[in-house]
Protein backbone atom coordinates (compact mmCIF):
# COMPACT_ATOMS: atom_id res chain seq x y z
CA UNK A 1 0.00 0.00 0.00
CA UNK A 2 2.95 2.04 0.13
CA UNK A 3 1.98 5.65 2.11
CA UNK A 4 -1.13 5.36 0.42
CA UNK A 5 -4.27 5.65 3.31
CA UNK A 6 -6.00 3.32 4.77
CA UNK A 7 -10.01 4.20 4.78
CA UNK A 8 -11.57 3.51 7.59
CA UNK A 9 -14.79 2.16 7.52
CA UNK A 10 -17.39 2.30 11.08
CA UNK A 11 -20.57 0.75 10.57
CA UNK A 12 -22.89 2.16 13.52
CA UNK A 13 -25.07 -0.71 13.56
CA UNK A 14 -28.93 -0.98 14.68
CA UNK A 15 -30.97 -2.72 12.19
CA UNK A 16 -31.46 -5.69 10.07
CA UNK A 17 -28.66 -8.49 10.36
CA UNK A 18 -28.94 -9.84 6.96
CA UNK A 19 -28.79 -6.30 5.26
CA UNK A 20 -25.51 -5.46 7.84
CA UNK A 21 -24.01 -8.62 6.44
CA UNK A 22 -24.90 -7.65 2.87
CA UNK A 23 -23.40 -4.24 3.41
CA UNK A 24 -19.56 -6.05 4.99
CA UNK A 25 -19.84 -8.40 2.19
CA UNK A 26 -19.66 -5.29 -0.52
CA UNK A 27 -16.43 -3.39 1.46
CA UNK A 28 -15.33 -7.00 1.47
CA UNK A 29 -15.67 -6.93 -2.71
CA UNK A 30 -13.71 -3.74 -2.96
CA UNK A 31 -10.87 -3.41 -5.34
CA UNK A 32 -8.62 -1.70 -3.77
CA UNK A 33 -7.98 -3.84 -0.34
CA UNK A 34 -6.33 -0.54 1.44
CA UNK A 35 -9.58 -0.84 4.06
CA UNK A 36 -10.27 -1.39 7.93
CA UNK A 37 -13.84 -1.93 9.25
CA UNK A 38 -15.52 -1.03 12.45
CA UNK A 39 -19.26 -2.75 13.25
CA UNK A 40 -20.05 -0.61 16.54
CA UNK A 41 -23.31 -2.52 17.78
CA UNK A 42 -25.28 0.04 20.09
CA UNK A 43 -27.07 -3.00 21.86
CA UNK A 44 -29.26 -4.54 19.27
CA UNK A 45 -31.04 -7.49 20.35
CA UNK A 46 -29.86 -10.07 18.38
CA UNK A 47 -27.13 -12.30 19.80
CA UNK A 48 -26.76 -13.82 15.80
CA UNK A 49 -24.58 -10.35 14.79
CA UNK A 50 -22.34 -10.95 17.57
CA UNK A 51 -21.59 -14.84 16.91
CA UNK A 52 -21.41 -13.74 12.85
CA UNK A 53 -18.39 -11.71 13.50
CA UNK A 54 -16.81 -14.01 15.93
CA UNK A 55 -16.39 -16.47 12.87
CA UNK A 56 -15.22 -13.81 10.77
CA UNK A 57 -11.64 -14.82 9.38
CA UNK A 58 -10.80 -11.31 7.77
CA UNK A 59 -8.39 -9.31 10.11
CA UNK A 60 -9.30 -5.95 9.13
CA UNK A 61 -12.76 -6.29 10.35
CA UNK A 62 -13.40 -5.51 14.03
CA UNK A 63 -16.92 -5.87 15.90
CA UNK A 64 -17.64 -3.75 19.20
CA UNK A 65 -20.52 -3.71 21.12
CA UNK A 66 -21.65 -1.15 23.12
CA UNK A 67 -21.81 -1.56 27.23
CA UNK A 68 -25.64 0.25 26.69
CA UNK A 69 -27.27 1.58 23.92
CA UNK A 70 -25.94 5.80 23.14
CA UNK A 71 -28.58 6.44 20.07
CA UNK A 72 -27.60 7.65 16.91
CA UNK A 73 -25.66 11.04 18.26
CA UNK A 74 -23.91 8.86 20.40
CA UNK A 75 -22.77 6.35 18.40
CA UNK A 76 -21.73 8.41 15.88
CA UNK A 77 -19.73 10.44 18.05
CA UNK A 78 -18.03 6.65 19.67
CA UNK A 79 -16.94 6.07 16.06
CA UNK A 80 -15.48 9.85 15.22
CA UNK A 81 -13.66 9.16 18.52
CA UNK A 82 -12.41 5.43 17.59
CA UNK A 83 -11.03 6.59 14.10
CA UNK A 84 -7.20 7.08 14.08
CA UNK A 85 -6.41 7.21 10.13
CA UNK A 86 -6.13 9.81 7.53
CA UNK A 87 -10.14 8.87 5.96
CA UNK A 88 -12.87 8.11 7.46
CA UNK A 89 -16.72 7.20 7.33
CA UNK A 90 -20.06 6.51 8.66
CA UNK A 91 -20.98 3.82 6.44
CA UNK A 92 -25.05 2.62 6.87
CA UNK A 93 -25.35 -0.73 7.97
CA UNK A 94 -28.08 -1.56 4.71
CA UNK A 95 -26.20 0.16 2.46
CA UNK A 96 -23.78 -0.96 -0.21
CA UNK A 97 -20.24 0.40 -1.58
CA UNK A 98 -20.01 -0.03 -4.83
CA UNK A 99 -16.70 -2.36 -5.91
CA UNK A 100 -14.90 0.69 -6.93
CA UNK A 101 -15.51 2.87 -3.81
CA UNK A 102 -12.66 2.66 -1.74
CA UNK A 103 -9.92 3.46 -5.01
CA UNK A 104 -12.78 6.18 -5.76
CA UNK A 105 -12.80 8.45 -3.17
CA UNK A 106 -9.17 7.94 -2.34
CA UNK A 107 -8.15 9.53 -5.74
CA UNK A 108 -10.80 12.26 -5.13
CA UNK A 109 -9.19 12.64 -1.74
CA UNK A 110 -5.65 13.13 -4.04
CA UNK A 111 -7.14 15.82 -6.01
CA UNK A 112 -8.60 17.78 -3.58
CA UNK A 113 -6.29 17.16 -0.49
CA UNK A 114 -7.53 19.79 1.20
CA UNK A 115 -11.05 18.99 1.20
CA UNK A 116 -12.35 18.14 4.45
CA UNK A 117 -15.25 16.09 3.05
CA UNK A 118 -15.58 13.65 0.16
CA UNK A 119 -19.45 13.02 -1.67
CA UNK A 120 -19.76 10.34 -4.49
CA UNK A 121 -22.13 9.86 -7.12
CA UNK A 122 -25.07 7.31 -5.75
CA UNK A 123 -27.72 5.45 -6.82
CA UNK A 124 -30.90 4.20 -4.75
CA UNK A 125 -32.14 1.15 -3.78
CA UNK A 126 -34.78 -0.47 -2.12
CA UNK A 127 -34.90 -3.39 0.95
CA UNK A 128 -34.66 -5.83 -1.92
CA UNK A 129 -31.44 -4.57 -3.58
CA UNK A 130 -33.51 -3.55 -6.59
CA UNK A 131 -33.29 -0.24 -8.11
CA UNK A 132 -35.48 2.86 -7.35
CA UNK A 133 -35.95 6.17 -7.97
CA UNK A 134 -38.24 8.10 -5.78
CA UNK A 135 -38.79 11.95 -6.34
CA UNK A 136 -36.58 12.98 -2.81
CA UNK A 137 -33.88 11.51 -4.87
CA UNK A 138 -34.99 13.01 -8.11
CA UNK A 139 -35.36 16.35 -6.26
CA UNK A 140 -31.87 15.63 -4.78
CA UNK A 141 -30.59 15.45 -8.51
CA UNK A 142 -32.27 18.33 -9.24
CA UNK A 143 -30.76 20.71 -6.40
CA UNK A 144 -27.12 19.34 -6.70
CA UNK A 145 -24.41 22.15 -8.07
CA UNK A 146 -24.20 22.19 -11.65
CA UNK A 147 -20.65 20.98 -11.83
CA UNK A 148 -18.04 18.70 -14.46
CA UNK A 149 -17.22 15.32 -13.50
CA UNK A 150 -15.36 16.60 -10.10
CA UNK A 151 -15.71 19.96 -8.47
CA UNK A 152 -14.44 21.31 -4.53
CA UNK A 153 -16.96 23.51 -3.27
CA UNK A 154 -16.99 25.61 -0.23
CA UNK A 155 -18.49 28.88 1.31
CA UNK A 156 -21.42 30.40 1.18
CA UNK A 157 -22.00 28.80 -2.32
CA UNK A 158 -21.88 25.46 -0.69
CA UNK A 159 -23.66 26.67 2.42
CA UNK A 160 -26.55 28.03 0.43
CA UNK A 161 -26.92 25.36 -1.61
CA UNK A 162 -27.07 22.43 1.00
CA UNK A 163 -29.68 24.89 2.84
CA UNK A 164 -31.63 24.98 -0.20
CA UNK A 165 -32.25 20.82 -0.13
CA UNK A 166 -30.09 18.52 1.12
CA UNK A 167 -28.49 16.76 -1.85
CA UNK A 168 -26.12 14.83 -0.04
CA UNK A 169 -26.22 11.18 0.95
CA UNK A 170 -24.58 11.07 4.61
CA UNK A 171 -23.83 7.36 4.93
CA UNK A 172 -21.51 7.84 1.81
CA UNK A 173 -19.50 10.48 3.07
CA UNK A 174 -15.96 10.01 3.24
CA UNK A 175 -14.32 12.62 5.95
CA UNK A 176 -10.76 13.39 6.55
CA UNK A 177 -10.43 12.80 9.69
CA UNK A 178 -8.47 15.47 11.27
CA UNK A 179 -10.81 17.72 10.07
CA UNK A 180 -13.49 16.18 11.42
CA UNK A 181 -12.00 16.05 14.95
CA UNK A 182 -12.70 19.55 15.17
CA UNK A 183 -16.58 19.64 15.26
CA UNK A 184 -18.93 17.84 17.34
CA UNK A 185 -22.70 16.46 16.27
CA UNK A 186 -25.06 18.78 17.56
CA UNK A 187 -27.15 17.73 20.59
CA UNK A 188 -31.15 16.92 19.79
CA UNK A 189 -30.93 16.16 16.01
CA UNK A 190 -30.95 13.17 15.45
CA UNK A 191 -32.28 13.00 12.19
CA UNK A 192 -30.59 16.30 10.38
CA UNK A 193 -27.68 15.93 12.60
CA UNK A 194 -25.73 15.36 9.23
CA UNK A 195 -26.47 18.19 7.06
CA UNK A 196 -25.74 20.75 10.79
CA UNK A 197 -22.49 18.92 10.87
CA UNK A 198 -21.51 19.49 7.29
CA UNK A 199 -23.16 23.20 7.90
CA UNK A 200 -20.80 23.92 11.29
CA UNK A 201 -17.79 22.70 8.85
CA UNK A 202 -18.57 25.10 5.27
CA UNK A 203 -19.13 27.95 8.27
CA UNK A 204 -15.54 27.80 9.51
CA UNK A 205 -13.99 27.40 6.14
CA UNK A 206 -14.08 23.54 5.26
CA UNK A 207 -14.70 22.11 1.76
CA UNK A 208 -16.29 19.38 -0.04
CA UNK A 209 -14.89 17.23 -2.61
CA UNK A 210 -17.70 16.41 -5.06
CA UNK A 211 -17.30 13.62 -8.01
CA UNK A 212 -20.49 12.41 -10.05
CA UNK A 213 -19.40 8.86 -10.82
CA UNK A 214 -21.37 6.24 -8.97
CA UNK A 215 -19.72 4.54 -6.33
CA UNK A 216 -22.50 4.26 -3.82
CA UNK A 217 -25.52 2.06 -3.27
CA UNK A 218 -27.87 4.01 -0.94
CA UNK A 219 -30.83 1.80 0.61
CA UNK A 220 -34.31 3.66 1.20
CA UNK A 221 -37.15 1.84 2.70
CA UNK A 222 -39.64 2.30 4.89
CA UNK A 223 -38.39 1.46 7.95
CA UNK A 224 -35.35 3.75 8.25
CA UNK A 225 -35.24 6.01 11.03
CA UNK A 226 -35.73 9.28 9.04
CA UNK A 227 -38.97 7.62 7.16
CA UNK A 228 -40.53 6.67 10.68
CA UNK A 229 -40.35 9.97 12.28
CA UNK A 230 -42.08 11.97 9.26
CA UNK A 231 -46.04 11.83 9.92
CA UNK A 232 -45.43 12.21 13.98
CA UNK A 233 -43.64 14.99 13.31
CA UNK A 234 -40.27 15.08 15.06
CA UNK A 235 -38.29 15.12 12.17
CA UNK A 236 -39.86 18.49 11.12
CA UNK A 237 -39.84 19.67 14.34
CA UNK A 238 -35.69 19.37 14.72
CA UNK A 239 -35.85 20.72 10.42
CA UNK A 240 -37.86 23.70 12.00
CA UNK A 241 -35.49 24.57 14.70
CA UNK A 242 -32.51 24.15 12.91
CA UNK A 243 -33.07 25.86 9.97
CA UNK A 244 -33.66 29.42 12.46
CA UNK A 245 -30.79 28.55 14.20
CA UNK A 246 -29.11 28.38 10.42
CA UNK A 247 -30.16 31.24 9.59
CA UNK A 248 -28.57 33.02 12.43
CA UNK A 249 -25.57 31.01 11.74
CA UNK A 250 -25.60 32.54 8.22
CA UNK A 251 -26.29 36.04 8.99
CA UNK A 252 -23.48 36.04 12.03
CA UNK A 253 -21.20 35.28 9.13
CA UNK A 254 -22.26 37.96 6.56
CA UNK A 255 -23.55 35.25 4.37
CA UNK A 256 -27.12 36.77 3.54
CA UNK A 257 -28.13 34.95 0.71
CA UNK A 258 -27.17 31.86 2.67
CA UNK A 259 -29.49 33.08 5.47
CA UNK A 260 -32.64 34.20 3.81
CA UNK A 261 -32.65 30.95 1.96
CA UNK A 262 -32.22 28.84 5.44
CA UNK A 263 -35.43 30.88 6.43
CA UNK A 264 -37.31 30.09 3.16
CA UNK A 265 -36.57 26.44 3.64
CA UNK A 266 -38.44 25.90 0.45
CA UNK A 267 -37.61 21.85 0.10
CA UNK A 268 -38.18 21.35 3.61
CA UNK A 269 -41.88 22.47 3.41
CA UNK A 270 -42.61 20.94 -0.09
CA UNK A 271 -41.30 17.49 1.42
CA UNK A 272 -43.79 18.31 4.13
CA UNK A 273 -46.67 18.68 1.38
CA UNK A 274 -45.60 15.91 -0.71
CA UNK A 275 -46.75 13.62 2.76
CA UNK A 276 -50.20 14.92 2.72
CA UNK A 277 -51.78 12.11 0.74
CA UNK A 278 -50.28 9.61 3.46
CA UNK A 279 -51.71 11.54 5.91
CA UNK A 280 -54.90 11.37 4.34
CA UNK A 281 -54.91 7.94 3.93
CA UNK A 282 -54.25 6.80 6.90
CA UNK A 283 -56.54 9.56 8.66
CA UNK A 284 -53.76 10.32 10.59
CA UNK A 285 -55.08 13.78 11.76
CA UNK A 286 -52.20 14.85 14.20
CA UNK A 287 -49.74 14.47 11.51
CA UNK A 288 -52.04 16.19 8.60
CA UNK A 289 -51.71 19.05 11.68
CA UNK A 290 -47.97 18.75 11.83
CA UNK A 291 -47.45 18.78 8.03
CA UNK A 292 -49.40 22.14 6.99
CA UNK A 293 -47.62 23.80 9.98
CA UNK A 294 -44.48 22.95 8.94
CA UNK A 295 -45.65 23.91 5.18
CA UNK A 296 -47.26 27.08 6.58
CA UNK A 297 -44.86 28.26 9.26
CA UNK A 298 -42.60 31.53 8.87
């Protein structure tokens, strides 16, 4: 491997078993073999993942389990403080890397040394494996910076962009890691906790490394946290209070057109009316309630 880094790969795990092995099975696939993995198991209660990796044979893969459960802040911020190396991410534990992923985003990481975070190109799919394309990724698409086959973005550009929609896909980001040991998740977001991080990092002068290529398999379904919380209304709730906190973030910084778009939150509150129907099928009245406020509210 001569000098070259060594990604390393934590898998915060809470979920399905047979997608989590799926998911080590595709960094086991990977071309380039310059890879260590992490499985940190915040309590799940299934003793099968825990016998699974004491058969495994492959010494770069390590499995830790949590003395009690820390939630997804926490165990995110147990595998920022377990990373050591020179690359780093938060892989999902149903989602795939692509067999090209690991040589991928260490070129990237050549090109734009500086850059403190890494985003691939990535395609969707569902539980099954098969492919999908739902209109929050087609919106996603449509939002991303118009940009060649590679671009590093930073600034208010980037800020005011990621505050228009989120176009980025967290579990594929790739982070150096001294960078990241400078900023912590924020407290009480659970579920936009990755777009504030990303945020507190373009505020104080970061940058993102952005290549189109495909080297990602994202997995949506509806069981994922961020789908669950929609209808009850906690996931707007944190999108709500975070996006006036961003737009005093903005503003501190002189960064107005950042700012006034953080309080327009325009994607935010059409993903809120794109739920209606749901709502309405389900006559789910308290989160019909929830959805036009978040739509409505100023």
């Amino acid at each position: 491997m001569s000098g070259a880094p060594v990604l390393e790969i934590f898998v915060p795990f809470w979920g399905d078993p047979a997608l989590l092995r799926a998911c080590i099975d595709s960094v086991k696939a990977q071309d380039d073999p310059a890879w260590v993995l992490t499985v940190v198991d915040d309590c799940y209660p299934d003793e099968s993942v825990a016998a699974h990796f004491a058969a495994e044979t492959d010494p770069r893969i390590t499995y830790l389990r949590n003395e009690r459960n820390l939630g997804i802040t926490g165990n995110y911020e147990r595998c920022r403080e377990l990373a050591t190396g020179d690359l780093m991410m938060f892989l999902g534990c149903d989602d795939l890397l692509r067999p090209g992923f690991v040589a991928q985003v260490k070129d990237l990481h050549r090109e734009f040394p500086r850059a403190a975070t890494l985003q691939v190109g990535v395609d969707v799919i569902d539980e099954h494996g098969a492919p999908i394309d739902p209109l929050t990724d087609k919106v996603k698409r449509a939002i991303m910076p118009r940009v060649g086959s590679r671009a590093e973005l930073g600034g208010e550009q980037l800020a005011q962009s990621l505050l228009r929609g989120d176009w980025l896909y967290w579990p594929s980001l790739v982070f150096r890691t001294e960078a990241l040991r400078a900023y912590r998740f924020r407290e009480g977001l659970p579920i936009i906790q990755d777009l504030a991080l990303v945020i507190d990092m373009t505020a104080a002068g970061e940058t993102l490394a952005l290549d189109r290529a495909v080297g990602f398999a994202y997995r949506r379904h509806t069981a994922s946290a961020s789908s669950s919380s929609l209808l009850h209304g906690s996931r707007f709730a944190d999108e709500r209070r975070y996006y006036r906190d961003a737009a005093d973030q903005m503003s501190a910084l002189g960064w107005r057109r950042a700012a006034r778009t953080a309080r327009l939150r325009w994607t935010s509150r059409l993903h809120a009316v794109t739920l209606v129907p749901s709502a309405l099928r389900s006559r789910d009245r308290a989160g019909l309630r929830t959805l036009w406020a978040h739509a409505a509210e100023r």
